[in-house]
N, C-alpha and C. Protein backbone atom coordinates (compact mmCIF):
# COMPACT_ATOMS: atom_id res chain seq x y z
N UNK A 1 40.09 71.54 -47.37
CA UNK A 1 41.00 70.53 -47.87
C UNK A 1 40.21 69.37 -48.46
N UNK A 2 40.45 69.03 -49.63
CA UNK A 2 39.66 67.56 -50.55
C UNK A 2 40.25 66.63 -49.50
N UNK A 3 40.05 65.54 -49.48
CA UNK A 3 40.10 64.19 -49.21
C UNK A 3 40.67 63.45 -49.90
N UNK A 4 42.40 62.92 -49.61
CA UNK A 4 43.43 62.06 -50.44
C UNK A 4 42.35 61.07 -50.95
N UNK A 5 42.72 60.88 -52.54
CA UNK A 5 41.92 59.60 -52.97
C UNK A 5 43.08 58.56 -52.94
N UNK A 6 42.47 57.94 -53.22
CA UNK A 6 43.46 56.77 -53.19
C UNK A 6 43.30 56.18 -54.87
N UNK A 7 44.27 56.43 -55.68
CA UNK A 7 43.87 56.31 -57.20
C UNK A 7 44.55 54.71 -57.47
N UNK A 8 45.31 53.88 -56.92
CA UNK A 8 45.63 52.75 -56.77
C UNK A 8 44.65 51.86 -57.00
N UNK A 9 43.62 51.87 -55.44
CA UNK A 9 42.55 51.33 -55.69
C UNK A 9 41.54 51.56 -56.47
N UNK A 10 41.53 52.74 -57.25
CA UNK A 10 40.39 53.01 -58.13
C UNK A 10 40.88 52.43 -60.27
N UNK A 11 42.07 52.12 -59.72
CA UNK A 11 42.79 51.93 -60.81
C UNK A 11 42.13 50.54 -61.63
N UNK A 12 41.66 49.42 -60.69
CA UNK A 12 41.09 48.55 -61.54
C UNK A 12 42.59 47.68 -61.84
N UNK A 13 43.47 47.77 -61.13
CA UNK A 13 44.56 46.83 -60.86
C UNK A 13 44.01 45.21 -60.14
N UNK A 14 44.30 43.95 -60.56
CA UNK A 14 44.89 43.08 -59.94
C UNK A 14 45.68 42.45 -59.51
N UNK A 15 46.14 42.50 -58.12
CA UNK A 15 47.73 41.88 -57.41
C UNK A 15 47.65 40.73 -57.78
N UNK A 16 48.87 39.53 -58.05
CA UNK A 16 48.88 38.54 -58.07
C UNK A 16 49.91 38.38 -57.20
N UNK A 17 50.10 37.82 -55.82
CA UNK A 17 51.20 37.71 -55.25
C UNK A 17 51.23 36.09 -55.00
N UNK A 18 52.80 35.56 -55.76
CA UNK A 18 53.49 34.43 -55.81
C UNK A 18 53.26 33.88 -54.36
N UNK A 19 53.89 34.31 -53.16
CA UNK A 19 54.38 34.37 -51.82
C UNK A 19 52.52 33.65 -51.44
N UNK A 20 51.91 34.58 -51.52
CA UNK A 20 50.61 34.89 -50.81
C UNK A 20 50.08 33.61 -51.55
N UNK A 21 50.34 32.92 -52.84
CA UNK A 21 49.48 31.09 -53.42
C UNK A 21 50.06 30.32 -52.88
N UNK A 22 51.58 30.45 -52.11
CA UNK A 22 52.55 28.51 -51.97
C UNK A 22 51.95 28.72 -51.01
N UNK A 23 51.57 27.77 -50.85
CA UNK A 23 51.03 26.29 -49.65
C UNK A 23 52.73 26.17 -49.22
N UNK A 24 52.15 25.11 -47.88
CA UNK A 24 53.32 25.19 -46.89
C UNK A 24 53.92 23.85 -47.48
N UNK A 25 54.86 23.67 -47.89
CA UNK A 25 55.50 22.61 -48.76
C UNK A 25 56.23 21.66 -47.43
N UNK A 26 55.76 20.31 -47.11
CA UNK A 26 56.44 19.53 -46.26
C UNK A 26 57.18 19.12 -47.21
N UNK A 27 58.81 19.62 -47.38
CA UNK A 27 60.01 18.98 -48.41
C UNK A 27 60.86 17.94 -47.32
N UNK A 28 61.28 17.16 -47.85
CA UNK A 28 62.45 16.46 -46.90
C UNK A 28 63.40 16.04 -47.71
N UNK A 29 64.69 15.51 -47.89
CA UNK A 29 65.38 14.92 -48.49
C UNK A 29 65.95 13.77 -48.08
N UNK A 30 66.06 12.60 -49.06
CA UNK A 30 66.60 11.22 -48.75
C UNK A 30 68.01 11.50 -49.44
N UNK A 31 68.81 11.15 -48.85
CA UNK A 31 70.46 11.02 -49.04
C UNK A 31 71.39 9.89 -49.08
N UNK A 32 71.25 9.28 -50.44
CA UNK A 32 71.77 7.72 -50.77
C UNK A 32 72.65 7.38 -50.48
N UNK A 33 73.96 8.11 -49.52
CA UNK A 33 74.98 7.89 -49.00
C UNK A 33 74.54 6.94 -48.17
N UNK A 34 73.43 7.20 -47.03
CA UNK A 34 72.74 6.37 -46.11
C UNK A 34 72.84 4.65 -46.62
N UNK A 35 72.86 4.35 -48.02
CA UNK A 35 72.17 3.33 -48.25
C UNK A 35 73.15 2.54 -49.45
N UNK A 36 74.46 3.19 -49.32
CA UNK A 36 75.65 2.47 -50.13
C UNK A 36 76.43 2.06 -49.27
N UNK A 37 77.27 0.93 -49.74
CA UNK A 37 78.26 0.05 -49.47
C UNK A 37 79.74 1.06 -49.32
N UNK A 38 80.17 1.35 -47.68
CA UNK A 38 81.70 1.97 -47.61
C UNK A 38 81.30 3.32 -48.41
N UNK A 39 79.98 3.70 -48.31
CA UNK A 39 79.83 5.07 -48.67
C UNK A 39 80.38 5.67 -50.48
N UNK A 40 80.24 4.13 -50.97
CA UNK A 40 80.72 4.50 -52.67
C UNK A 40 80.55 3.86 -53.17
N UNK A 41 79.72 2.68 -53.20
CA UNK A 41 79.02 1.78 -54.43
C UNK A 41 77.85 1.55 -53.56
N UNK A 42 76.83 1.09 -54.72
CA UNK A 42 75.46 0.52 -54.25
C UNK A 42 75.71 -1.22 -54.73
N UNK A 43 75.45 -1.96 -53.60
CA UNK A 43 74.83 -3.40 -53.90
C UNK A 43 73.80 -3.59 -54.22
N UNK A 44 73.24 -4.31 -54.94
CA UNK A 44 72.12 -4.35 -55.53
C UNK A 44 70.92 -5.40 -54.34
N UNK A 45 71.53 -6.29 -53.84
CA UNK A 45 70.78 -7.26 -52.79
C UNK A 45 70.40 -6.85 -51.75
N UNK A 46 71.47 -5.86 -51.15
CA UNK A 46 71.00 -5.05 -50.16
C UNK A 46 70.34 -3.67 -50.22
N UNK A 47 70.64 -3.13 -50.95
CA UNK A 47 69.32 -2.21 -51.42
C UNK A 47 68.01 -2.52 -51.89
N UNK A 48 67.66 -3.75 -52.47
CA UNK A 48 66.65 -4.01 -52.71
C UNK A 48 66.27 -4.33 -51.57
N UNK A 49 66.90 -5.03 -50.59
CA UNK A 49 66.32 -5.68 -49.04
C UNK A 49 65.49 -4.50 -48.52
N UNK A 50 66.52 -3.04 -48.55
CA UNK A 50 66.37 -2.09 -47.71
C UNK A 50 65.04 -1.70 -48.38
N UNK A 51 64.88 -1.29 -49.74
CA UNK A 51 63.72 -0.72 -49.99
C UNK A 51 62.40 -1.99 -49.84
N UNK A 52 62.73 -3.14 -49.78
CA UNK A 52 61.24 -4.02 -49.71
C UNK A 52 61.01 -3.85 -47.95
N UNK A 53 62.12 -3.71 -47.08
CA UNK A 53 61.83 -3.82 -45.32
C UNK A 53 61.37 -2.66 -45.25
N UNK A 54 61.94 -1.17 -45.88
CA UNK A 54 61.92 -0.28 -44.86
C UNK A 54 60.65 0.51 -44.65
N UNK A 55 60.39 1.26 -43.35
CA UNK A 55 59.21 1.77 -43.01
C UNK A 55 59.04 3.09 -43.49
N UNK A 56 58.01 3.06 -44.77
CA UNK A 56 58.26 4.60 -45.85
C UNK A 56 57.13 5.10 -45.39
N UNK A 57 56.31 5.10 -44.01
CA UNK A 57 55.69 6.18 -43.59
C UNK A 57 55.72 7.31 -43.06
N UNK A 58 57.32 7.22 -42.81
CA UNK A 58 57.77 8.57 -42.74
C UNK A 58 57.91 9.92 -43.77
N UNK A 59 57.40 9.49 -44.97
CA UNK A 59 57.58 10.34 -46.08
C UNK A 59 55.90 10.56 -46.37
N UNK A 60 55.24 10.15 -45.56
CA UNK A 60 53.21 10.12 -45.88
C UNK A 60 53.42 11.85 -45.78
N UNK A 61 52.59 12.15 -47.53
CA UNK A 61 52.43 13.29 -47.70
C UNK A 61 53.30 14.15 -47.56
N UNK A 62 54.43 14.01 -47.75
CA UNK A 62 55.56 14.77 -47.86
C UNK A 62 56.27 14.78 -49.56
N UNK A 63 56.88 16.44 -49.68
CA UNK A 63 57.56 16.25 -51.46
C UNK A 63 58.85 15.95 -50.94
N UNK A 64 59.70 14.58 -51.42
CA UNK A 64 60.86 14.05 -51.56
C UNK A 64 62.10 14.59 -52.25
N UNK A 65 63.14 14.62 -52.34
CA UNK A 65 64.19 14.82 -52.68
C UNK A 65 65.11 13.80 -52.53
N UNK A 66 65.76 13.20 -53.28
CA UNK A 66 67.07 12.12 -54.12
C UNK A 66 68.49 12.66 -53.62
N UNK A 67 69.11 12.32 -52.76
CA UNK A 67 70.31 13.32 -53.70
C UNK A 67 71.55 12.34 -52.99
N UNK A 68 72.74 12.61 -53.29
CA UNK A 68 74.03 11.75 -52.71
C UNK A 68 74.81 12.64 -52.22
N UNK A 69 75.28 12.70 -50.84
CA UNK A 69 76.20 13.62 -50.35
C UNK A 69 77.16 13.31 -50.48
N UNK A 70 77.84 12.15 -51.20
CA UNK A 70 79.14 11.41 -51.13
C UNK A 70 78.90 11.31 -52.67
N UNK A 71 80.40 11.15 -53.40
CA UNK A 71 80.90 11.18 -54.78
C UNK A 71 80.46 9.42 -54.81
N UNK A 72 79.78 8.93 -55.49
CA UNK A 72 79.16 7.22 -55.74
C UNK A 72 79.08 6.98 -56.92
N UNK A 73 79.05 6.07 -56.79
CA UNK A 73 78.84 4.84 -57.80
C UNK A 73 77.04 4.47 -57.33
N UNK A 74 76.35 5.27 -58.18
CA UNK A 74 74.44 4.86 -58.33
C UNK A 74 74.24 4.85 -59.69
N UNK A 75 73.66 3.83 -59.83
CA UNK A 75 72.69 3.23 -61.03
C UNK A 75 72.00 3.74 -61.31
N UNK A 76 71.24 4.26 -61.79
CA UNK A 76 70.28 5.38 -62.20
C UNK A 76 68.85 4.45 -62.04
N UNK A 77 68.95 3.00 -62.36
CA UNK A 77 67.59 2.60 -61.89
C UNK A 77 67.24 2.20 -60.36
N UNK A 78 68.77 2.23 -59.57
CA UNK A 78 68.49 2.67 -57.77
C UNK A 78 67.80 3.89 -57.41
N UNK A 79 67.45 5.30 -58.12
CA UNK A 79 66.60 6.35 -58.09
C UNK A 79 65.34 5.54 -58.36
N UNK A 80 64.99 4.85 -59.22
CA UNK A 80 64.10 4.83 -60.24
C UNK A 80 63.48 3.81 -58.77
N UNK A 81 64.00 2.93 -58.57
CA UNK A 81 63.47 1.96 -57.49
C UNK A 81 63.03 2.61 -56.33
N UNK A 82 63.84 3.77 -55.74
CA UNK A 82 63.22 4.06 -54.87
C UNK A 82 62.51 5.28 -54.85
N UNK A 83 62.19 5.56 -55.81
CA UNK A 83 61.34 6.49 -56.14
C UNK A 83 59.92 5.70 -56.52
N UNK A 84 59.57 4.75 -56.71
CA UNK A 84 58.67 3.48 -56.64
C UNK A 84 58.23 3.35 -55.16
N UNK A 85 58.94 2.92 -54.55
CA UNK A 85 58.67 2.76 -52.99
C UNK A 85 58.11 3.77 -52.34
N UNK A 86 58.33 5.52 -52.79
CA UNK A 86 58.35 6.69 -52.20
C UNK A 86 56.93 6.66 -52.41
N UNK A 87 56.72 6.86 -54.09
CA UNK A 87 54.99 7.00 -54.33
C UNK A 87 54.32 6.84 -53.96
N UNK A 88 53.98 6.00 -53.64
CA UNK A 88 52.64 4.97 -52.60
C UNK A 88 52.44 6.52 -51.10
N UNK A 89 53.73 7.14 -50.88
CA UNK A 89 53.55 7.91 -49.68
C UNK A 89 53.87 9.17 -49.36
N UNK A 90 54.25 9.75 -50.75
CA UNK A 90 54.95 10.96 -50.69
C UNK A 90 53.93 11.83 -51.96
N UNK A 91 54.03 13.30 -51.54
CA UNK A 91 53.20 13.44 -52.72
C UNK A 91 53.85 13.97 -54.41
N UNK A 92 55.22 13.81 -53.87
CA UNK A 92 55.51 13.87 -55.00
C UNK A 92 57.43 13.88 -54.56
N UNK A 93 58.30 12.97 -56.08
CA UNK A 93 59.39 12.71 -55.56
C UNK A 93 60.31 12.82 -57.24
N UNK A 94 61.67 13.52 -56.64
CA UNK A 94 62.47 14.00 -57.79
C UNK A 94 63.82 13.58 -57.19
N UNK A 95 64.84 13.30 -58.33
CA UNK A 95 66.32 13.53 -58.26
C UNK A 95 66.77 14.56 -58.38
N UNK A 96 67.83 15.03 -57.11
CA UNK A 96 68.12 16.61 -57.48
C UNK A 96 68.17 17.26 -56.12
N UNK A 97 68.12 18.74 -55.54
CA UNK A 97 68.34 18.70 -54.82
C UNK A 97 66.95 19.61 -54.18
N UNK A 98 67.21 20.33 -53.36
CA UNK A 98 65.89 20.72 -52.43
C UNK A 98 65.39 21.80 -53.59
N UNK A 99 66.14 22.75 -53.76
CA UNK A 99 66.05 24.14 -55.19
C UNK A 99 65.36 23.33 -56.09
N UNK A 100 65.97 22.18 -56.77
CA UNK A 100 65.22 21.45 -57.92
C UNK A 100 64.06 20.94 -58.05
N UNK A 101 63.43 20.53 -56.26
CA UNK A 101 62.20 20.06 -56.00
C UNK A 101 61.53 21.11 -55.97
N UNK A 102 61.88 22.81 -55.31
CA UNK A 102 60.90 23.37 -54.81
C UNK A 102 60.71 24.15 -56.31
N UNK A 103 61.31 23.96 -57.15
CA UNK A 103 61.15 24.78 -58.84
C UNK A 103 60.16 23.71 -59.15
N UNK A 104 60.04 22.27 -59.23
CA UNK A 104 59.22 21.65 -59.83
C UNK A 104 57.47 21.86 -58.66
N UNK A 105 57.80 22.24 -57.57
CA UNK A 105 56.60 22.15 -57.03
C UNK A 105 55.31 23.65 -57.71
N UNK A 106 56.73 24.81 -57.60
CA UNK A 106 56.45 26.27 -58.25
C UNK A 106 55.67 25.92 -59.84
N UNK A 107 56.35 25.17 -60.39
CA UNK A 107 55.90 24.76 -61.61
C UNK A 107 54.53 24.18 -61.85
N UNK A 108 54.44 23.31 -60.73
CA UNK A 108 53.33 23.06 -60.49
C UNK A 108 52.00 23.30 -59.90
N UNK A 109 52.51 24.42 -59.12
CA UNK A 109 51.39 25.01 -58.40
C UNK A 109 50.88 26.47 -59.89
N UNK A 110 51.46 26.74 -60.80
CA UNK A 110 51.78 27.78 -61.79
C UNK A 110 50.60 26.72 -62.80
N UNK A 111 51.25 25.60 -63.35
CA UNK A 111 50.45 24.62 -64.19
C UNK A 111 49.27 25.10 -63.78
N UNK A 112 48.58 24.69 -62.59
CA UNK A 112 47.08 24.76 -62.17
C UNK A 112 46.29 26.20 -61.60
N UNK A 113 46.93 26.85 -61.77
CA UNK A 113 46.62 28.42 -61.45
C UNK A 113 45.04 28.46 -62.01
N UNK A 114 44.47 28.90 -61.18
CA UNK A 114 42.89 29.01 -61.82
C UNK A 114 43.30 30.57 -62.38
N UNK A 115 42.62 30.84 -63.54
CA UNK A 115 43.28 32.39 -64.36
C UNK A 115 41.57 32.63 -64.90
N UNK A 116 40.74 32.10 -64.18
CA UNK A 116 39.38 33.00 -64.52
C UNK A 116 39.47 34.16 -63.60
N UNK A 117 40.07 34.79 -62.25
CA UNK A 117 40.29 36.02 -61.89
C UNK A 117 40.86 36.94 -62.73
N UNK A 118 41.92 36.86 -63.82
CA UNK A 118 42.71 37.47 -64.21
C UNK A 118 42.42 38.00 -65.93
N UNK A 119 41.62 36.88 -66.26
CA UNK A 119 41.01 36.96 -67.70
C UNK A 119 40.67 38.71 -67.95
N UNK A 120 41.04 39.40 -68.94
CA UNK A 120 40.93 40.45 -69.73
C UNK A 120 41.06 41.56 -68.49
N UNK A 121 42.25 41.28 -67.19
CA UNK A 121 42.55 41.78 -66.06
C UNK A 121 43.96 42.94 -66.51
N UNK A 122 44.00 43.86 -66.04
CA UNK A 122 45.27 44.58 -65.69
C UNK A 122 45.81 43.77 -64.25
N UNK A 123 47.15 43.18 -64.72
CA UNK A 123 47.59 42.19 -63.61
C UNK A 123 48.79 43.00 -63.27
N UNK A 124 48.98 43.15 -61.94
CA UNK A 124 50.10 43.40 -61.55
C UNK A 124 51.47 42.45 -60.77
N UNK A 125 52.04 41.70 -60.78
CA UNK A 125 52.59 40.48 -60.59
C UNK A 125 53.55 41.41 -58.88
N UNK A 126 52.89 41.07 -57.65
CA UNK A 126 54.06 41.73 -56.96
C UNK A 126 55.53 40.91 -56.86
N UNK A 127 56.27 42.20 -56.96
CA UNK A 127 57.77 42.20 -57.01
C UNK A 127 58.56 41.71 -55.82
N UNK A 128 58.11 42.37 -54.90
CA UNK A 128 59.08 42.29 -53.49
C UNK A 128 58.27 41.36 -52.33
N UNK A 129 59.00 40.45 -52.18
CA UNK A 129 58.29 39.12 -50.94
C UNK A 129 59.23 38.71 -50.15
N UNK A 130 58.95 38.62 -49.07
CA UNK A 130 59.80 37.67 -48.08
C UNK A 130 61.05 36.85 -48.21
N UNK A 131 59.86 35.79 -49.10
CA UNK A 131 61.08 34.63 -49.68
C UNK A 131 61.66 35.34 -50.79
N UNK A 132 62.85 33.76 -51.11
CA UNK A 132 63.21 34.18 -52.28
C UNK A 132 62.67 33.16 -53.62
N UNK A 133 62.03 33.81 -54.80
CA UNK A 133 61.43 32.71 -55.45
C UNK A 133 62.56 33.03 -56.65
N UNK A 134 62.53 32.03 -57.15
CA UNK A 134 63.05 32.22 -58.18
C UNK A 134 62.78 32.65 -59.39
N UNK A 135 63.94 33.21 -60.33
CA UNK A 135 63.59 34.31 -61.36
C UNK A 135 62.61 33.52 -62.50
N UNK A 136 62.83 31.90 -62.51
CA UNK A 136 62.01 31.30 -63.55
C UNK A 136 60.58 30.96 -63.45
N UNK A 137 60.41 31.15 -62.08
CA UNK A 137 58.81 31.27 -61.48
C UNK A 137 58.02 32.18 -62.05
N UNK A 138 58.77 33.55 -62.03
CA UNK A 138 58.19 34.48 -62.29
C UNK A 138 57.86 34.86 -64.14
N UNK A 139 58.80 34.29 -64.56
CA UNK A 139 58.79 33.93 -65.98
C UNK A 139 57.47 33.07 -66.71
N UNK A 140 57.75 32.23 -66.08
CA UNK A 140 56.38 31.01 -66.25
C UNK A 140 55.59 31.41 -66.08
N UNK A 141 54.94 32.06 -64.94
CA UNK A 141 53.71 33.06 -64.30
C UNK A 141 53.54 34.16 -65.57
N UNK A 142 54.23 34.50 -65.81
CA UNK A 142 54.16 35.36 -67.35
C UNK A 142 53.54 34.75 -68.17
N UNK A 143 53.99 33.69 -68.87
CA UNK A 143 54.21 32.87 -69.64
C UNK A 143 52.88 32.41 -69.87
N UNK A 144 52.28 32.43 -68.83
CA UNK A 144 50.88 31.60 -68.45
C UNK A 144 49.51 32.90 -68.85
N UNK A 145 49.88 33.54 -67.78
CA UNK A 145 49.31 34.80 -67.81
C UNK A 145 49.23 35.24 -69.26
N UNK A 146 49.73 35.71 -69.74
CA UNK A 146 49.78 36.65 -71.13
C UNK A 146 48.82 36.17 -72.31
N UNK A 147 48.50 35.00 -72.47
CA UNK A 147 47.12 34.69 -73.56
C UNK A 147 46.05 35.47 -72.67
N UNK A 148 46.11 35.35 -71.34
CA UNK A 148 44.18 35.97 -70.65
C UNK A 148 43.90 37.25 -70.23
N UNK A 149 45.61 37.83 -70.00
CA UNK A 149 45.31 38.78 -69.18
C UNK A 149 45.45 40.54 -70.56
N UNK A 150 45.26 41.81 -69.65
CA UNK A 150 44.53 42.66 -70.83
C UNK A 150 46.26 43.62 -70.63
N UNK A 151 46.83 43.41 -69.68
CA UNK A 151 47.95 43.88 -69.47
C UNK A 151 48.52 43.42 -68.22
N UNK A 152 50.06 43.17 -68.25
CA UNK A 152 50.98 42.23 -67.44
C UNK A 152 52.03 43.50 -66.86
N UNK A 153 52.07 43.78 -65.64
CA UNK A 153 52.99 44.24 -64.74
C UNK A 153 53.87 43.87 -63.87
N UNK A 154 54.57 44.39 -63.50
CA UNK A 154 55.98 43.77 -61.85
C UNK A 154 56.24 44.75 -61.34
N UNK A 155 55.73 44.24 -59.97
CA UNK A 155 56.14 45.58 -58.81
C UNK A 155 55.54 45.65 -57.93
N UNK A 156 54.81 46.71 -57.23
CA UNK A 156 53.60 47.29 -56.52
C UNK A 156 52.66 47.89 -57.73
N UNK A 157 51.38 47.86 -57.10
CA UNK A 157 50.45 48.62 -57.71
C UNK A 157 50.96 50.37 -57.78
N UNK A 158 51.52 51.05 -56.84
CA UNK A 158 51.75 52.00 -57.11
C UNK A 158 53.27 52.21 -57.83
N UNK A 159 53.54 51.50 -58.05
CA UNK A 159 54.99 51.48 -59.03
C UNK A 159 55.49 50.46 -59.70
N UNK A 160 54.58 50.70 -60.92
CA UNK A 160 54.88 48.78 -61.46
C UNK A 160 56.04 49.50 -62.91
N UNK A 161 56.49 48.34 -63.68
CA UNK A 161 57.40 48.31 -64.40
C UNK A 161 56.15 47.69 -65.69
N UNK A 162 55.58 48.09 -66.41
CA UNK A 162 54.89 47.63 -67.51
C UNK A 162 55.88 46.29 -68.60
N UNK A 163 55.45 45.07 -68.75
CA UNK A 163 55.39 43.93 -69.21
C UNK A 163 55.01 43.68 -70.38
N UNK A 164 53.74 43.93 -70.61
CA UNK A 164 52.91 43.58 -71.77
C UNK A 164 51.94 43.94 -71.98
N UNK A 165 50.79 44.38 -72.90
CA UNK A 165 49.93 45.10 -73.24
C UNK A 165 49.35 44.22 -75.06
N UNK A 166 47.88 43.91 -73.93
CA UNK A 166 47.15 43.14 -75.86
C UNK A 166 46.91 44.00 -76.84
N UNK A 167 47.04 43.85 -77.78
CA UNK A 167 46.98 45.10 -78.56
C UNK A 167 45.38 44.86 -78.88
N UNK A 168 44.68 46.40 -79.20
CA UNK A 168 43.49 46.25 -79.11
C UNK A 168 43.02 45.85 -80.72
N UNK A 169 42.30 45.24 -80.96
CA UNK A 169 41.58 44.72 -82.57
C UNK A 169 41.21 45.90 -83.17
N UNK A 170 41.87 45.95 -84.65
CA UNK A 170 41.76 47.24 -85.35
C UNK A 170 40.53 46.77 -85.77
């Protein structure tokens, strides 16, 4: 009897798994209901009080989230203010909701992708993970990928769905 090869690994495939790059994201969300008047207008005197008193070390190194659980009356430069205050301690802060932060963090961890592994690579992008990422992650990751890499896949190494292919210089 020969000895199963294993033609996967001899294939000269690279995995890129999404799941296997996020870092552990400390997200939290601030909820401006907390910080309006009868839960439906913002004062302007007392919100400014609140953001010059309050103790924003609770957000040290943490990504922020904005959002209003109550139908309000907010100014758009009451985000803007306390998204000022956040900076100094958060590592990063958006309006919107937890989905909207963790797409801009994806975005960002995608922006900085080191792609000297992948350069003139057969990439295989895995398909199936734990979480759930979203479909525009995986888009972008394309998006990025495709000037370096020599061909773009989705799936497993042993059952990918072919993507893209450089065409070779006549």
């Amino acid at each position: 009897m020969e000895p199963i090869e294993n033609k996967v690994a001899k294939s000269g495939l690279v995995t890129l798994e999404l799941e296997a790059l996020r870092p552990q994201w400390n997200i939290v969300g601030f909820d401006m209901k907390d910080v309006l008047w009868q839960e439906i207008a913002l004062r302007e005197r007392e919100f400014r009080a609140f953001v010059k008193e309050n103790d924003w070390s609770f957000y040290n190194g943490k990504s922020v989230y904005i959002f209003s659980s109550v139908d309000a009356i907010i100014p758009t430069w009451a985000f803007m203010l306390l998204s000022v205050a956040l900076s100094d301690h958060c590592k990063s802060v958006i309006v919107g909701s937890q989905k909207d932060l963790e797409l801009v963090l994806w975005r960002t961890l995608i922006a900085t992708l080191d792609l000297n592994d992948y350069k003139d690579q057969r990439v295989v992008v895995k398909g199936c993970s734990d979480e759930s990422i979203p479909e525009t992650v995986y888009v972008e990751l394309s998006n990025k990928l495709i000037p370096v890499v020599k061909s773009l896949m989705f799936g497993e190494p042993c059952s990918t769905v072919p993507l893209y292919k450089k065409n070779s210089p006549s």
